[in-house]
N, C-alpha and C. Protein backbone atom coordinates (compact mmCIF):
# COMPACT_ATOMS: atom_id res chain seq x y z
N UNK A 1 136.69 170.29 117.36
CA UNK A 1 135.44 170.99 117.46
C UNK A 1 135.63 172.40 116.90
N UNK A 2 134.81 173.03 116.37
CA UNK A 2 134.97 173.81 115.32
C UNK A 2 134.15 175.14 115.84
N UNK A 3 132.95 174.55 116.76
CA UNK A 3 131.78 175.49 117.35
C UNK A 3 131.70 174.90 118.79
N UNK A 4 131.59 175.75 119.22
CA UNK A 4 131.26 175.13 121.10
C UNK A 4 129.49 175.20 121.15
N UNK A 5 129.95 173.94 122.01
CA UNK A 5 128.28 173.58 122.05
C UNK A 5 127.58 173.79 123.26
N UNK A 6 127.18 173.50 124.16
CA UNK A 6 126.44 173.87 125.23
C UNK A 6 126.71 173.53 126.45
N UNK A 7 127.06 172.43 126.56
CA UNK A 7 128.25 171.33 127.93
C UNK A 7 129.42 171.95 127.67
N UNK A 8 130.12 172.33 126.48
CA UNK A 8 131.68 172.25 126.68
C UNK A 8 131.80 173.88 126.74
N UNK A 9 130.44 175.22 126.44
CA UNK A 9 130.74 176.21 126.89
C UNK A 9 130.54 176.61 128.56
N UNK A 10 129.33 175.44 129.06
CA UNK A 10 129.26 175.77 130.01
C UNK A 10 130.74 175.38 131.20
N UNK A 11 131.59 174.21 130.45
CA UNK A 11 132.36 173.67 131.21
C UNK A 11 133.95 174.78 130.82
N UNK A 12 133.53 175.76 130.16
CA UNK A 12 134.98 176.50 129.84
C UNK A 12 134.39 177.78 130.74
N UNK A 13 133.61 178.07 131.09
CA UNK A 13 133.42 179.26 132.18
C UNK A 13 133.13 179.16 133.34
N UNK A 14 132.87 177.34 133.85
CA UNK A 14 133.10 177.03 134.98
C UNK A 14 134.75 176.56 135.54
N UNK A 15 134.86 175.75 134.33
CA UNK A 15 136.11 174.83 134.92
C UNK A 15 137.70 175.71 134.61
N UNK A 16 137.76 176.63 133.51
CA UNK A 16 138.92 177.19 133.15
C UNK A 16 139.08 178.12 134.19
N UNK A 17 138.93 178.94 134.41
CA UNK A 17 139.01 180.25 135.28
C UNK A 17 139.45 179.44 136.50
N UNK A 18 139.53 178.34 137.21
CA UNK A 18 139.61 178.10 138.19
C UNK A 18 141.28 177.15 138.05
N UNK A 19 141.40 177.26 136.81
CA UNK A 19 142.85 176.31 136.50
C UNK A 19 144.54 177.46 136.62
N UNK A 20 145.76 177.02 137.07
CA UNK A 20 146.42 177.58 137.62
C UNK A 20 147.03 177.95 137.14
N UNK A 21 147.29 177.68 135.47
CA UNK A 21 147.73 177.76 134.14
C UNK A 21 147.03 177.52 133.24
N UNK A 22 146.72 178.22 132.53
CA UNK A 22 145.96 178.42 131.04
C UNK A 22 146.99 179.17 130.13
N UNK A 23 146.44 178.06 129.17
CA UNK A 23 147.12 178.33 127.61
C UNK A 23 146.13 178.02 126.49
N UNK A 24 146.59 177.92 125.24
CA UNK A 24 145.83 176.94 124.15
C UNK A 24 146.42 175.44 124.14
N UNK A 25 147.26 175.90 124.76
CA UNK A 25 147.21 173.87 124.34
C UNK A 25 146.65 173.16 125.39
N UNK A 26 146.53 174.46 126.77
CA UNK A 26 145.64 173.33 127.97
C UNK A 26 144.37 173.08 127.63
N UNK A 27 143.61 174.22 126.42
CA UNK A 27 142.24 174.71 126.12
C UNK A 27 142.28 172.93 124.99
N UNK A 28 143.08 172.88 124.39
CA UNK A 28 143.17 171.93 123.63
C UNK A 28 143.35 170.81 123.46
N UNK A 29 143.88 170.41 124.31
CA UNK A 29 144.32 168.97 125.19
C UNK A 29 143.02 168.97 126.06
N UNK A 30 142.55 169.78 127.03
CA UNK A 30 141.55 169.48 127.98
C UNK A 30 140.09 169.78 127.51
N UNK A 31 139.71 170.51 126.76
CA UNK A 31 138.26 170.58 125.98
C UNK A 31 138.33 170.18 124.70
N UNK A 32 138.89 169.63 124.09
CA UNK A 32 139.12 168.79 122.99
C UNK A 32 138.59 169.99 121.84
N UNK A 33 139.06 171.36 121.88
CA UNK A 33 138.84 172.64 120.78
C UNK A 33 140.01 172.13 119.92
N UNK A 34 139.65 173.15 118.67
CA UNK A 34 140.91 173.07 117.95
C UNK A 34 141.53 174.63 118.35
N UNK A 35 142.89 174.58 117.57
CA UNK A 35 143.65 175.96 118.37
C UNK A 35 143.37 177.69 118.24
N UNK A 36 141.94 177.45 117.13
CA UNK A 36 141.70 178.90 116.60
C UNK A 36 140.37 179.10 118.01
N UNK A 37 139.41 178.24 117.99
CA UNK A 37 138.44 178.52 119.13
C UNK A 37 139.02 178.44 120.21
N UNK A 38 140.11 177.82 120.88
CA UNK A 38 140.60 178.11 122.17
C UNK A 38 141.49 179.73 122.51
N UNK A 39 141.87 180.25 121.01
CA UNK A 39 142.44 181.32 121.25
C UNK A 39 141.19 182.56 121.29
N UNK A 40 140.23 182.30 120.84
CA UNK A 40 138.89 183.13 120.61
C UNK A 40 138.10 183.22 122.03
N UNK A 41 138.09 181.75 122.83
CA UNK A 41 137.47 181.79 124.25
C UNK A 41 138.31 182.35 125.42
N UNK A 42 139.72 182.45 125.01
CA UNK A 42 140.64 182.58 126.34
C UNK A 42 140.22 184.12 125.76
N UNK A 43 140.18 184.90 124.85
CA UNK A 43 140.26 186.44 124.64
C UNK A 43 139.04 186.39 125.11
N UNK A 44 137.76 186.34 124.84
CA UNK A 44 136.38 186.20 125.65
C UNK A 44 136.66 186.26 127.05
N UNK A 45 137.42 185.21 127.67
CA UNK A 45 137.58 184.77 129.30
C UNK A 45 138.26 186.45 129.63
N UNK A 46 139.45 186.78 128.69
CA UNK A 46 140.04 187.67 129.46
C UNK A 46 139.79 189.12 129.38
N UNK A 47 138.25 189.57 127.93
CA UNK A 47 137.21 190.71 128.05
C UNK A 47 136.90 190.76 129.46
N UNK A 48 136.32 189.68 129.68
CA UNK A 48 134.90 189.52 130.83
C UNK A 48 135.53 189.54 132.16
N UNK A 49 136.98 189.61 132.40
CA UNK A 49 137.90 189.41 133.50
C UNK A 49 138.34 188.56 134.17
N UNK A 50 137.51 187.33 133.78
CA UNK A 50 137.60 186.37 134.11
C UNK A 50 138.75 185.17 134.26
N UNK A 51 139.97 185.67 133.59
CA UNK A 51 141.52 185.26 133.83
C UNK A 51 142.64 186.54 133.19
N UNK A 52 143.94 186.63 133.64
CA UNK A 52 144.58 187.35 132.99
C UNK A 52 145.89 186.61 132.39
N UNK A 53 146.05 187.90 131.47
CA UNK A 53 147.38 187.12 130.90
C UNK A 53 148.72 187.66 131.34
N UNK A 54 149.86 186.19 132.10
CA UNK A 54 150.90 186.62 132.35
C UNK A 54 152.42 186.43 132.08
N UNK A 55 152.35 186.08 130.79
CA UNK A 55 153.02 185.84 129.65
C UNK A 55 152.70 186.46 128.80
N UNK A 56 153.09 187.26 127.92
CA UNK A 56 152.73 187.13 126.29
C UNK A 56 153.76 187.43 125.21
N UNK A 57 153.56 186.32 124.27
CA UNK A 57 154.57 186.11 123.42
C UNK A 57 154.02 186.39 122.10
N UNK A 58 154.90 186.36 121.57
CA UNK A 58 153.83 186.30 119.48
C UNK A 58 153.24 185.25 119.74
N UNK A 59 154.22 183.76 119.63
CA UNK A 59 153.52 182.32 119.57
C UNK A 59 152.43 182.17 120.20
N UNK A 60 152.70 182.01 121.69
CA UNK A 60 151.62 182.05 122.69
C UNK A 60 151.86 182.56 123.75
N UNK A 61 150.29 182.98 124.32
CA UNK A 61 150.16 183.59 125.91
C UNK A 61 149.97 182.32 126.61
N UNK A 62 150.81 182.65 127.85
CA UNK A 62 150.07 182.30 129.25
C UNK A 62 149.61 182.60 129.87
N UNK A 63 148.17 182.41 130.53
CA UNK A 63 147.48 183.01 131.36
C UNK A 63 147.11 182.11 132.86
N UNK A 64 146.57 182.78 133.88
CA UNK A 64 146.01 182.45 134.78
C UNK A 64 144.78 183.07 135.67
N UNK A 65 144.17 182.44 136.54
CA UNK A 65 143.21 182.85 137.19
C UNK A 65 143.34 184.36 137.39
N UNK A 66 142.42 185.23 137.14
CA UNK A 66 141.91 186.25 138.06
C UNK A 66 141.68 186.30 139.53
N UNK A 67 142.84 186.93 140.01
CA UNK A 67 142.38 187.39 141.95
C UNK A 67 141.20 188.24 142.24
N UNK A 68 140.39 187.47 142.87
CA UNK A 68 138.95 187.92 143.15
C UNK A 68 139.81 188.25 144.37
């Protein structure tokens, strides 16, 4: 998927933020994105505060939920 559509944005700001590990390949394996839009929504998720990152590497970040 190239563009997020309307079910799978609503299901990345319900269902991600609540997962215990986030990456791109969970964004990618589990919302069926390819690896440039999953790296574009997790930076979105982590503007809005909505997860942080607690890893970060060149390759890839790991992130997780935000403590409300």
């Amino acid at each position: 998927m190239v563009v997020l559509d309307k079910p799978t944005y609503d299901r990345l700001y319900k269902e991600v933020p609540t997962y215990k590990l986030i990456s791109q390949s969970v964004l990618v394996d589990r919302l069926k994105l390819n690896g440039s839009l999953a790296r574009v929504a997790l930076k979105a998720l982590t503007d809005q505060g909505l997860i942080k990152p607690l890893t970060v590497h060149h390759a890839q970040t790991i992130y997780t939920r935000a403590a409300t």
